[in-house]
C-alpha atoms as a PDB file:
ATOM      1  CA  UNK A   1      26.109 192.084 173.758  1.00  0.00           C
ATOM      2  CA  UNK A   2      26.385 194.085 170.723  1.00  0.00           C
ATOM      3  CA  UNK A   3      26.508 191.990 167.252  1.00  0.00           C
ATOM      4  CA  UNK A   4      27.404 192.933 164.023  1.00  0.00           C
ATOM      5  CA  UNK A   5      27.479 190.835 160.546  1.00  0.00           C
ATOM      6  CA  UNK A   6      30.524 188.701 159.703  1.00  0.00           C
ATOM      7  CA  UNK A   7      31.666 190.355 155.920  1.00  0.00           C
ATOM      8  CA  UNK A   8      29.187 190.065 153.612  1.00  0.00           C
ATOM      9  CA  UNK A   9      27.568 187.161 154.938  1.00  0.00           C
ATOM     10  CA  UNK A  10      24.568 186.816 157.238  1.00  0.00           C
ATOM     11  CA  UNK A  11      26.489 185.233 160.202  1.00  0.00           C
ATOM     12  CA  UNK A  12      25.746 188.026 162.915  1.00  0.00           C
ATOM     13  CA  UNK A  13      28.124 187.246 165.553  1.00  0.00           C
ATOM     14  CA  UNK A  14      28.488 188.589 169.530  1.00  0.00           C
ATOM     15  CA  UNK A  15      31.475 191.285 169.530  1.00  0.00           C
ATOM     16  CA  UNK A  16      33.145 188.681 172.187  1.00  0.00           C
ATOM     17  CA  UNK A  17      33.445 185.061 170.891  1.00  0.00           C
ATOM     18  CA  UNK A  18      34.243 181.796 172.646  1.00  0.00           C
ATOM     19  CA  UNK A  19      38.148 180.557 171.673  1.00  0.00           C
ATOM     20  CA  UNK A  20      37.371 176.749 172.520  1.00  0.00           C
ATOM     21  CA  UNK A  21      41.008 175.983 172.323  1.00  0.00           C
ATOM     22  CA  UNK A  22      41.545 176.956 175.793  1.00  0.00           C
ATOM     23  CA  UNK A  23      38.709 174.148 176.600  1.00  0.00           C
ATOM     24  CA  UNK A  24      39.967 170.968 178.926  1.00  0.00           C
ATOM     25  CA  UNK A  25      38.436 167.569 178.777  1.00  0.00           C
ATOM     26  CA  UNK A  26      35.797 168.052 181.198  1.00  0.00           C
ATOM     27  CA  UNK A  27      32.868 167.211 179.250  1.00  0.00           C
ATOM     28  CA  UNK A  28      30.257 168.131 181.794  1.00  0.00           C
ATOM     29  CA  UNK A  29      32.877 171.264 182.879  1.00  0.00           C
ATOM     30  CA  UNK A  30      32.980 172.406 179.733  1.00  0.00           C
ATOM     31  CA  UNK A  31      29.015 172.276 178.381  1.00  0.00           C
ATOM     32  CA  UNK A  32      28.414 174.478 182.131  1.00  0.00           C
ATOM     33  CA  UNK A  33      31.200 177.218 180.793  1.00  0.00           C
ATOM     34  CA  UNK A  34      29.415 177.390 177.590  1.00  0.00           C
ATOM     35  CA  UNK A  35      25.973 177.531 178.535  1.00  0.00           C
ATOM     36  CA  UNK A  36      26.826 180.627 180.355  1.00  0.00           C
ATOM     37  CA  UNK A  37      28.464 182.028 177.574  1.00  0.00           C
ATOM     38  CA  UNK A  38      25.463 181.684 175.697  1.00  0.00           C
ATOM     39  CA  UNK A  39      23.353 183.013 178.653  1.00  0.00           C
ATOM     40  CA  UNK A  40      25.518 186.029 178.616  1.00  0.00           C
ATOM     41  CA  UNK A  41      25.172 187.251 175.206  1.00  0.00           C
ATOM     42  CA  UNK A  42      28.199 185.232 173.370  1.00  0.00           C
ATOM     43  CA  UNK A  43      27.370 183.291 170.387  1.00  0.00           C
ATOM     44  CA  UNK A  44      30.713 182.895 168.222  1.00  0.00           C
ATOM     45  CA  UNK A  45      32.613 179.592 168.745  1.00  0.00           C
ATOM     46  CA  UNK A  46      35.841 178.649 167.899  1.00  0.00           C
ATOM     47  CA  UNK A  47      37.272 175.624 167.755  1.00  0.00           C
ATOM     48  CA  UNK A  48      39.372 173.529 164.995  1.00  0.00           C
ATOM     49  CA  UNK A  49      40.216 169.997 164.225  1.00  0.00           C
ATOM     50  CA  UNK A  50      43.662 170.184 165.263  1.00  0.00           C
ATOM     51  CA  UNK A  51      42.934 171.270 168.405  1.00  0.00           C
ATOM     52  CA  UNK A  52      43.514 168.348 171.414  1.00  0.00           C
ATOM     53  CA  UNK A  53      43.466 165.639 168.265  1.00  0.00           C
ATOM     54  CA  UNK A  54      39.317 166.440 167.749  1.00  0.00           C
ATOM     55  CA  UNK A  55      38.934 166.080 171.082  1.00  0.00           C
ATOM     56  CA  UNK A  56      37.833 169.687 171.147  1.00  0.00           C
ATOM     57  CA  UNK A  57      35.326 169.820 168.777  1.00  0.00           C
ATOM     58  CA  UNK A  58      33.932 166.457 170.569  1.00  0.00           C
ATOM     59  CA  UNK A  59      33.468 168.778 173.734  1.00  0.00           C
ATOM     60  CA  UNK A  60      32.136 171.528 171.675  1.00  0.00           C
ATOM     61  CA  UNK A  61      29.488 169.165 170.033  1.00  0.00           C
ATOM     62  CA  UNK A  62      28.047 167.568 173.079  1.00  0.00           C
ATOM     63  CA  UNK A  63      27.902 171.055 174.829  1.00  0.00           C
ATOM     64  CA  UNK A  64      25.696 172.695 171.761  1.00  0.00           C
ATOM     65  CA  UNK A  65      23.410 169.490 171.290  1.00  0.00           C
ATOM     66  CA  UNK A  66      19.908 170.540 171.552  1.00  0.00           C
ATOM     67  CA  UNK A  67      20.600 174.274 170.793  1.00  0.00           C
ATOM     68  CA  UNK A  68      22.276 174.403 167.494  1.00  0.00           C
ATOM     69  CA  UNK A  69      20.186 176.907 166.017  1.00  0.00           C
ATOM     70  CA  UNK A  70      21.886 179.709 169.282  1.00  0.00           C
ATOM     71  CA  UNK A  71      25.142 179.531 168.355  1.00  0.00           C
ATOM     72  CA  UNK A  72      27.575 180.302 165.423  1.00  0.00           C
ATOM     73  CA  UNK A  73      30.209 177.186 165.078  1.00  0.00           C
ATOM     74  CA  UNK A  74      33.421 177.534 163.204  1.00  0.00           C
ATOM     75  CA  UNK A  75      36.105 175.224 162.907  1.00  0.00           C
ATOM     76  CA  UNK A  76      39.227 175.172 160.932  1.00  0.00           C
ATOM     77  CA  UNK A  77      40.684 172.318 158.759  1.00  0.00           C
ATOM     78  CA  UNK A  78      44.389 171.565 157.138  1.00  0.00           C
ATOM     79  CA  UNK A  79      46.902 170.188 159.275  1.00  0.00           C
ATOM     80  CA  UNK A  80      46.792 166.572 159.821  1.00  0.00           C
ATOM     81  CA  UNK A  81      47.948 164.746 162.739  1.00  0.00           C
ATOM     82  CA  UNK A  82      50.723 162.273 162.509  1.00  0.00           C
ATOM     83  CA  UNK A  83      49.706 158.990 163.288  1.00  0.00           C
ATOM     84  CA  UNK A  84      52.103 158.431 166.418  1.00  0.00           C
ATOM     85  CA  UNK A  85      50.623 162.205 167.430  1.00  0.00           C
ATOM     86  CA  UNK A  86      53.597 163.690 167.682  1.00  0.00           C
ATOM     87  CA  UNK A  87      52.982 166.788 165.621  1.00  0.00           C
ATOM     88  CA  UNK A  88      51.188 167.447 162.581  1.00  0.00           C
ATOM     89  CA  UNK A  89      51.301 167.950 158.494  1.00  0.00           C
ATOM     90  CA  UNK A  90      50.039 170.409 156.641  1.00  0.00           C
ATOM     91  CA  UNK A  91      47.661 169.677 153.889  1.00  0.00           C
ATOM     92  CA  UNK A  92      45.433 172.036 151.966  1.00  0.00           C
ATOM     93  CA  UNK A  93      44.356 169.651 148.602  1.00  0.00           C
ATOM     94  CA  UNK A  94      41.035 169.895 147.861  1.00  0.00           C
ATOM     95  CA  UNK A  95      40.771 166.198 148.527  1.00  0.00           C
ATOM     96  CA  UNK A  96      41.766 166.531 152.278  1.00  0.00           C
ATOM     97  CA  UNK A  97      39.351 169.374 153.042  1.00  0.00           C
ATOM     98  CA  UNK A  98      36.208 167.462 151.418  1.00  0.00           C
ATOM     99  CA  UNK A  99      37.232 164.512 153.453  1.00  0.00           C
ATOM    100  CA  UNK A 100      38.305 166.300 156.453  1.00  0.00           C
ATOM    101  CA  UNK A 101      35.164 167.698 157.226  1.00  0.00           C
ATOM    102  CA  UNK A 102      33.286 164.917 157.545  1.00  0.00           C
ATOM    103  CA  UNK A 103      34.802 164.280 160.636  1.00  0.00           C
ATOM    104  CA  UNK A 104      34.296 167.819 162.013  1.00  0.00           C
ATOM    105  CA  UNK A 105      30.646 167.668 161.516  1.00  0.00           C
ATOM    106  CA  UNK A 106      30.412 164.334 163.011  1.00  0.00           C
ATOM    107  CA  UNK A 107      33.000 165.466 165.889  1.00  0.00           C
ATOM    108  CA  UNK A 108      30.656 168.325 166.464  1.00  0.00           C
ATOM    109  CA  UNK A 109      27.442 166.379 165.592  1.00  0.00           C
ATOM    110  CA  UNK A 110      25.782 169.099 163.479  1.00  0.00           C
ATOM    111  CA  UNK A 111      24.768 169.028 160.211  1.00  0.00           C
ATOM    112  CA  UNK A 112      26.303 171.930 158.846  1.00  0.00           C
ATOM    113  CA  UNK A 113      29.333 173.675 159.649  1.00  0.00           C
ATOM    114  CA  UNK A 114      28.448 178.013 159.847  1.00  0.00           C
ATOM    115  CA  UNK A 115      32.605 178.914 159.165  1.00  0.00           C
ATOM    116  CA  UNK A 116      34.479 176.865 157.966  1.00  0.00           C
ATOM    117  CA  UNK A 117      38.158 178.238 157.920  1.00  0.00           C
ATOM    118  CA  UNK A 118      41.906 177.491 156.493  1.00  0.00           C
ATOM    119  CA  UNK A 119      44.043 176.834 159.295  1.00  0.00           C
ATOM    120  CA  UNK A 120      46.979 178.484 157.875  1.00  0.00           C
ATOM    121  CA  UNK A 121      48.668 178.218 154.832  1.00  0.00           C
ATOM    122  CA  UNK A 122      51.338 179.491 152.728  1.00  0.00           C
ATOM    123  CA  UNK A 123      51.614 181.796 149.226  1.00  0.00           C
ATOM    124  CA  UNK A 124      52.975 178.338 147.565  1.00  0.00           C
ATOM    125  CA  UNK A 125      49.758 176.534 148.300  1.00  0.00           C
ATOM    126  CA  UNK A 126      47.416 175.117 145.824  1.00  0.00           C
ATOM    127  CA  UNK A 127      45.027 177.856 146.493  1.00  0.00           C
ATOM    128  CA  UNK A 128      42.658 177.459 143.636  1.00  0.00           C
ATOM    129  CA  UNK A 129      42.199 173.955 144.636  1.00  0.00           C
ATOM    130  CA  UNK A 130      41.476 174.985 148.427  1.00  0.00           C
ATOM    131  CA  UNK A 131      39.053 177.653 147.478  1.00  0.00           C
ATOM    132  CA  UNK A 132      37.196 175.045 144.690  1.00  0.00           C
ATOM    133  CA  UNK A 133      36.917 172.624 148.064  1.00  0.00           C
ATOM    134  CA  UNK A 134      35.423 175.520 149.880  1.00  0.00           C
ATOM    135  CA  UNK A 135      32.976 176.603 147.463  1.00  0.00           C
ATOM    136  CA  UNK A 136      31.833 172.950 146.697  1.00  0.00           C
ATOM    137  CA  UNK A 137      31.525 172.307 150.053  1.00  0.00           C
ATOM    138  CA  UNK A 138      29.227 175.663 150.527  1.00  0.00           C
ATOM    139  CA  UNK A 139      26.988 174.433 147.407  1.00  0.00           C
ATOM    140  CA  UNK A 140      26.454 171.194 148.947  1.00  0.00           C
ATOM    141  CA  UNK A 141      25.116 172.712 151.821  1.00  0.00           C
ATOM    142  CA  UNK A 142      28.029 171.316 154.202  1.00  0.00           C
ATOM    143  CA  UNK A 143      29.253 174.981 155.201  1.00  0.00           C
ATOM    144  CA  UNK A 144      27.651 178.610 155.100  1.00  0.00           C
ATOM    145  CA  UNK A 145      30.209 180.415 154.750  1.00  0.00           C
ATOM    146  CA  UNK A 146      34.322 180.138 154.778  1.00  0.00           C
ATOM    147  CA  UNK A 147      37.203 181.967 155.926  1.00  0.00           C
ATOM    148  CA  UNK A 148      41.304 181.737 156.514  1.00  0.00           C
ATOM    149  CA  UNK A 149      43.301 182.383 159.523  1.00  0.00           C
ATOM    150  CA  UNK A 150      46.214 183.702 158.245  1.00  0.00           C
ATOM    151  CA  UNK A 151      48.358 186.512 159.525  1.00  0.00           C
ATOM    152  CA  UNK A 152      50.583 186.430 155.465  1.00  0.00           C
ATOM    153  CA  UNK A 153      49.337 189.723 153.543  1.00  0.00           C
ATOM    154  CA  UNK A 154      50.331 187.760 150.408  1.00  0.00           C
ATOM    155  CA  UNK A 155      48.328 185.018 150.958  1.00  0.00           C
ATOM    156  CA  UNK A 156      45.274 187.497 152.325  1.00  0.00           C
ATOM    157  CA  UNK A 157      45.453 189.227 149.604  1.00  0.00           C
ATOM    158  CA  UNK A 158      45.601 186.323 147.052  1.00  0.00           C
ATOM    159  CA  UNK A 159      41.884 185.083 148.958  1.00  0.00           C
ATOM    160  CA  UNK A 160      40.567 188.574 148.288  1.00  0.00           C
ATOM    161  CA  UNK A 161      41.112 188.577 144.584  1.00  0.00           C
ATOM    162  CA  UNK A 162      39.978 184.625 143.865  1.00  0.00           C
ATOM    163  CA  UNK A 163      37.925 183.564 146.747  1.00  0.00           C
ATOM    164  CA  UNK A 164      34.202 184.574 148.859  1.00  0.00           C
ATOM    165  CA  UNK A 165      36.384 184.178 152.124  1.00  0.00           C
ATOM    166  CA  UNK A 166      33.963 186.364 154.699  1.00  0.00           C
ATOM    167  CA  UNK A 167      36.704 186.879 157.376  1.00  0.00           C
ATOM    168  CA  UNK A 168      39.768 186.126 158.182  1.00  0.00           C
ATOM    169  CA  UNK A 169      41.374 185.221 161.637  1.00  0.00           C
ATOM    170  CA  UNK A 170      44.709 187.215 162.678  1.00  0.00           C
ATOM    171  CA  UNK A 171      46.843 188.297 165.598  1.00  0.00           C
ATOM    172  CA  UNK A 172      45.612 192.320 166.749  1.00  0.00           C
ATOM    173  CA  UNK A 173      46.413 193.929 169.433  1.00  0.00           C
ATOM    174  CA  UNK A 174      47.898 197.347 171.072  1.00  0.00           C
ATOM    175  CA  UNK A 175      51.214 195.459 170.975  1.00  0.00           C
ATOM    176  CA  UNK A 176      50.677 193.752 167.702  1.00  0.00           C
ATOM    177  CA  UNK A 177      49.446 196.552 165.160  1.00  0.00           C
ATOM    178  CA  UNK A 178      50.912 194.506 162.244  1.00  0.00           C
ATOM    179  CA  UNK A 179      47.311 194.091 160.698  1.00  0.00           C
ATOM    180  CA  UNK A 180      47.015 198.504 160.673  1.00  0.00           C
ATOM    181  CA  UNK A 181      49.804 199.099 158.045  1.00  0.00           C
ATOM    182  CA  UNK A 182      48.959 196.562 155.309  1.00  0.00           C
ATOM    183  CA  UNK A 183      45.349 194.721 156.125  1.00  0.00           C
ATOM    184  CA  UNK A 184      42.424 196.277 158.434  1.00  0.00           C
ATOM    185  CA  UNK A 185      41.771 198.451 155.526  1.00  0.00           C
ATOM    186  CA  UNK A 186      41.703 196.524 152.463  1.00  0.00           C
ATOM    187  CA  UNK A 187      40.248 193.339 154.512  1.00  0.00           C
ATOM    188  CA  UNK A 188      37.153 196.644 155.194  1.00  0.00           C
ATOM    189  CA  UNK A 189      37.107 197.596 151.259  1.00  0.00           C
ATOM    190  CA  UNK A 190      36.582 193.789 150.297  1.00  0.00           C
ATOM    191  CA  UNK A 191      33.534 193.347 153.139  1.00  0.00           C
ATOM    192  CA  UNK A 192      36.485 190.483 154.814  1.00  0.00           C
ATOM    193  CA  UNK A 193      35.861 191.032 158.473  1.00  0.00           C
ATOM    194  CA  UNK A 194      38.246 190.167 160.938  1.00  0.00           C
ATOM    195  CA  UNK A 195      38.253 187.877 164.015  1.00  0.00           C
ATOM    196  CA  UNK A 196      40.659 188.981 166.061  1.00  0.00           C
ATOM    197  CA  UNK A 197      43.152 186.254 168.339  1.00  0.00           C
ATOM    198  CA  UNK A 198      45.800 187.526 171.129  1.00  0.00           C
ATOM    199  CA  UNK A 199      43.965 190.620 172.082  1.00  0.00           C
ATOM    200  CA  UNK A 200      45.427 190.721 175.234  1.00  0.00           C
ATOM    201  CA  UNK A 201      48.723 189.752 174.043  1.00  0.00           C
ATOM    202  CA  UNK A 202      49.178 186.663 176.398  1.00  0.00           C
ATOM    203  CA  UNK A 203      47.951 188.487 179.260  1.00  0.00           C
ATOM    204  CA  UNK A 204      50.196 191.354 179.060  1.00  0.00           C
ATOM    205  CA  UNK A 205      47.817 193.831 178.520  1.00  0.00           C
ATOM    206  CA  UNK A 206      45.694 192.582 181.510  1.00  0.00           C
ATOM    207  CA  UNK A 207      47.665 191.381 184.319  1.00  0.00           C
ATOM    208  CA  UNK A 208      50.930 189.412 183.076  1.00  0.00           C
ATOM    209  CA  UNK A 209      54.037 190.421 184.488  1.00  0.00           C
ATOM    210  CA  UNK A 210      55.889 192.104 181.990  1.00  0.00           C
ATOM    211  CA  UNK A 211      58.178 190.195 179.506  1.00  0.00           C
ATOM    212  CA  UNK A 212      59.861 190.432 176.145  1.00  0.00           C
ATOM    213  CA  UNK A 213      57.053 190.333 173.378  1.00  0.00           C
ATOM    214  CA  UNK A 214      57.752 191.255 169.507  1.00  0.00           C
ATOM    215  CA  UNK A 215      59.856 194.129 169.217  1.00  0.00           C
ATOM    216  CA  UNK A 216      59.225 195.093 172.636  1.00  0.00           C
ATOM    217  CA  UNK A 217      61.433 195.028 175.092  1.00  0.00           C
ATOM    218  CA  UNK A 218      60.375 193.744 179.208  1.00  0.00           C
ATOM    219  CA  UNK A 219      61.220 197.066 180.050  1.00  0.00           C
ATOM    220  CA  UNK A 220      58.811 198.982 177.368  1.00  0.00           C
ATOM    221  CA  UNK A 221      56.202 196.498 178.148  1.00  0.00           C
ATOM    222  CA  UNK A 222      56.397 197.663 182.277  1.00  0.00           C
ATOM    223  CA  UNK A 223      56.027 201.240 181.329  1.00  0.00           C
ATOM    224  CA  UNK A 224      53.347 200.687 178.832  1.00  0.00           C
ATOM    225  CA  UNK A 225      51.633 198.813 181.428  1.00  0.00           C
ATOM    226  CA  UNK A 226      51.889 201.696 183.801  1.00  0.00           C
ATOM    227  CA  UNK A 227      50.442 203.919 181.621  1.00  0.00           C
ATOM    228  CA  UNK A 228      47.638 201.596 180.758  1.00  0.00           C
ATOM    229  CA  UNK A 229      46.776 201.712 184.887  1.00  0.00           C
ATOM    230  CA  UNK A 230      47.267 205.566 184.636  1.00  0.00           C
ATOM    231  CA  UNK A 231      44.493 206.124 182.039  1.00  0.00           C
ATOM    232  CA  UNK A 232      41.817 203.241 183.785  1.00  0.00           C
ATOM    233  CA  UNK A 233      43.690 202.186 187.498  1.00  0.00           C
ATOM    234  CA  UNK A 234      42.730 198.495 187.571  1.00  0.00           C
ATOM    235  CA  UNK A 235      44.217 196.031 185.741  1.00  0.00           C
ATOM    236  CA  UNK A 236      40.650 194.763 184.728  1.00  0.00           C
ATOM    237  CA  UNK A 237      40.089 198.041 183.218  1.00  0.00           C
ATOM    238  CA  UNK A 238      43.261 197.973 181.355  1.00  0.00           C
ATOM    239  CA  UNK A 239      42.172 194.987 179.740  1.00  0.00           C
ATOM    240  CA  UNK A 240      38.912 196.457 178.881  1.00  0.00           C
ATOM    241  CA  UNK A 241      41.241 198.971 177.114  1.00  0.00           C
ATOM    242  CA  UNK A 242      42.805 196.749 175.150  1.00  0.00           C
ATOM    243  CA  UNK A 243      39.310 195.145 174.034  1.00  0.00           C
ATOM    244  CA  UNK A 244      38.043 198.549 172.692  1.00  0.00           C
ATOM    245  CA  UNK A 245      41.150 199.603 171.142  1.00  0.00           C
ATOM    246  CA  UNK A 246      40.890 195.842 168.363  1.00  0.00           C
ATOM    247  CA  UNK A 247      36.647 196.407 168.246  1.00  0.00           C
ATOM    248  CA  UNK A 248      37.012 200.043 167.145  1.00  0.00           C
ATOM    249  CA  UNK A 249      38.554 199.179 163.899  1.00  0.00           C
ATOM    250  CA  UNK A 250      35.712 198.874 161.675  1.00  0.00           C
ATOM    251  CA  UNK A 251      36.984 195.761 159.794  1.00  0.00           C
ATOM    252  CA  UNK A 252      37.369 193.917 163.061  1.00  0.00           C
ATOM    253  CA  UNK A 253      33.774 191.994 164.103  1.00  0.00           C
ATOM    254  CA  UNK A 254      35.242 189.323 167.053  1.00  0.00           C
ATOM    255  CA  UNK A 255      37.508 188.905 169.446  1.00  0.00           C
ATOM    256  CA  UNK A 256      38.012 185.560 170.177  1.00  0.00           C
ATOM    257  CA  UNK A 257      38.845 185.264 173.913  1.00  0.00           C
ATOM    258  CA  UNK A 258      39.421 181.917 175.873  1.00  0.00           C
ATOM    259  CA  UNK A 259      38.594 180.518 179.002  1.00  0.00           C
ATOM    260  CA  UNK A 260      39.031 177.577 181.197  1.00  0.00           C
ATOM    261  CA  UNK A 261      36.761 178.436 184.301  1.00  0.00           C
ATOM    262  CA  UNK A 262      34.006 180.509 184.963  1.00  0.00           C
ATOM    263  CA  UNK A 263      35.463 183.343 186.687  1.00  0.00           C
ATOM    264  CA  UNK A 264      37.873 183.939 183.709  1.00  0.00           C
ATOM    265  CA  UNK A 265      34.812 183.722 181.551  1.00  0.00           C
ATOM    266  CA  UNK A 266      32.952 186.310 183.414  1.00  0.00           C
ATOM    267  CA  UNK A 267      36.199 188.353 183.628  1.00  0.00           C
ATOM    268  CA  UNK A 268      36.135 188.378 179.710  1.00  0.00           C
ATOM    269  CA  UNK A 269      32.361 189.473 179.221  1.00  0.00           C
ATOM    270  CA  UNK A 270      33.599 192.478 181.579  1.00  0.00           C
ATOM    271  CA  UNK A 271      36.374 193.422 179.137  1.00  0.00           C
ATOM    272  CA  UNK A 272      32.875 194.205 176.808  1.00  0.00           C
ATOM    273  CA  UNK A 273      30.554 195.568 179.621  1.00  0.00           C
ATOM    274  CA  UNK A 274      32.113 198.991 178.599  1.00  0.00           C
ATOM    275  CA  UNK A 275      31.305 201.658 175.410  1.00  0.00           C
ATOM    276  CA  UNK A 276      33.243 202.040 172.928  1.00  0.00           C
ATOM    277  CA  UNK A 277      37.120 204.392 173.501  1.00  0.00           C
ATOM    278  CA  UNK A 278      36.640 207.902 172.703  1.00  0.00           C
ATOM    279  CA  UNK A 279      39.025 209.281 170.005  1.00  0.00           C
ATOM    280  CA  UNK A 280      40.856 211.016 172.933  1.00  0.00           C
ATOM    281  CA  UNK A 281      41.806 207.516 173.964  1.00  0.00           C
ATOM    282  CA  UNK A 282      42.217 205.866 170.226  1.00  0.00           C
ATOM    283  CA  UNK A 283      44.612 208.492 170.231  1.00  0.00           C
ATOM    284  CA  UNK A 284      46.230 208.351 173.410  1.00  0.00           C
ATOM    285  CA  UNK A 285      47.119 204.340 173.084  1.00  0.00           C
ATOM    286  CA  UNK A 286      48.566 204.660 169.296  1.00  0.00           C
ATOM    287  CA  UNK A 287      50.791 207.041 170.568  1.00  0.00           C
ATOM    288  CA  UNK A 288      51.553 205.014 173.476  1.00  0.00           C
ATOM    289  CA  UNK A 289      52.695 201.836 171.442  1.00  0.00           C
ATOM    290  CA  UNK A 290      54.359 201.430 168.099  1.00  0.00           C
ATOM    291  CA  UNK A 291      52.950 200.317 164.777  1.00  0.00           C
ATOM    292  CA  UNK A 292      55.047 197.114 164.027  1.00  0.00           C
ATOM    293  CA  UNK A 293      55.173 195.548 160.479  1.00  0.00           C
ATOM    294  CA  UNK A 294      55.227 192.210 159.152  1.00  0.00           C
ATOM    295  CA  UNK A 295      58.968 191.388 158.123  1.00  0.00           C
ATOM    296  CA  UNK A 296      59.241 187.070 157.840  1.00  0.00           C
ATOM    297  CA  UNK A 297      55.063 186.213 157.333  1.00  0.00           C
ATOM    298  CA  UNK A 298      54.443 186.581 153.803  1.00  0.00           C
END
């Protein structure tokens, strides 16, 4: 599994990560699908404290115990369940974060959290207060390095110019080439790398039927699809497509992929098992699908 440094820090992380969101509540399940993940090369694991009410990163902890120092945990922090559970807050104050990971670390019962990451967040947040909780928390030793997942150029950009944020999490793929117009680059320029979520856009560029997604229509995704199968003839290999199209943007370090059982987790490490797209194909698939921009996330 190839690796490569996450931004300027020294997190080197697998080129396929672990999206623990798609985790169950099978403890024992679980700690066997990520084992193998680790056996097979994969080291980058995502998970957040919204995700099942913590319940996530309890699953996460108890799989890792024993072998912290193989894998690369991040988490992400800000929204705040109601107390009747019903949805959540949102809640970026310096005061929140400091408290709120705490109860990661304890949740994932490590002593140190490798990304710690902004679950969101908007251009009217408090963001010198966020980044101050970030940075104290990395002096005290709590975190080694922080990031944002945020798709909002305006609120990218604003991290660039007054925070260390090493990466940043976003939406990519051949259907949603929002991040090409206004971010890959600059993200490159600042040493920001990405970690790239929906790479396979739901399953449409693997095996979903076809449907309406962004500003494509059903019938544009079924003949994009059939020229996917034209250029590799197995759906498997269309997906593998899709992979190598997000990795060969230099800013991009992870894709984040989930999985709930085994044979979808050895599907995924397939989608790697192949080299990189030639530029006859990099330029085959842009001209296939359609840059898109970003019109209402700012």
């Amino acid at each position: 599994m190839n690796k490569v440094f996450l931004g300027k820090s020294d997190l080197e992380v697998s080129e396929l990560g672990f999206g623990c969101m798609s985790l169950g509540l099978d403890h024992k399940h679980n700690a066997q699908l990520l084992h193998y993940a680790v056996e097979h090369g994969i080291n980058y694991f995502d998970t957040a404290d919204l995700y099942d009410q913590g319940e996530n990163e309890i699953t996460v902890g108890k799989a890792f115990k024993g072998m912290r120092d193989q894998v690369i945990l991040a988490t992400k922090v800000g929204n705040v369940w109601k107390e009747d559970g019903s949805s959540w807050d949102w809640n970026p104050s310096k005061a929140y974060i400091k408290e709120a990971v705490f109860e990661s670390l304890k949740r994932l019962q490590t002593d140190y959290i490798d990304l710690y990451q902004l679950h969101g967040g908007t251009i009217d947040d408090p963001i010198e207060e966020t980044i101050q909780a970030f940075e104290e928390l990395k002096a005290e030793g709590w975190i080694r390095f922080y990031g944002i997942s945020s798709i909002r150029p305006n609120v990218i950009r604003d991290y660039i110019d007054k925070s260390n944020i090493v990466s940043n999490m976003m939406q990519y793929s051949l259907l949603d080439r929002r991040p090409e117009e206004e971010m890959l680059s600059l993200l490159e320029k600042n040493g920001v790398s990405v970690v790239v979520r929906g790479a396979v856009a739901k399953g449409l560029l693997i095996n979903k039927e076809a449907t309406d997604y962004l500003e494509y229509t059903k019938e544009e995704i079924s003949n994009l699809q059939q020229e996917l199968r034209l250029l590799r003839d197995e759906s498997q290999q269309t997906g593998q497509l899709a992979l190598r199209y997000v990795l060969a943007h230099p800013a991009v370090a992870t894709v984040a992929l989930g999985a709930s059982k085994l044979e979808q987790l050895k599907d995924n490490l397939k989608l790697v098992s192949v080299a990189p797209l030639t530029e006859e194909e990099l330029s085959t698939l842009t001209e296939l699908t359609k840059p898109v921009t970003y019109v209402n996330h700012r």
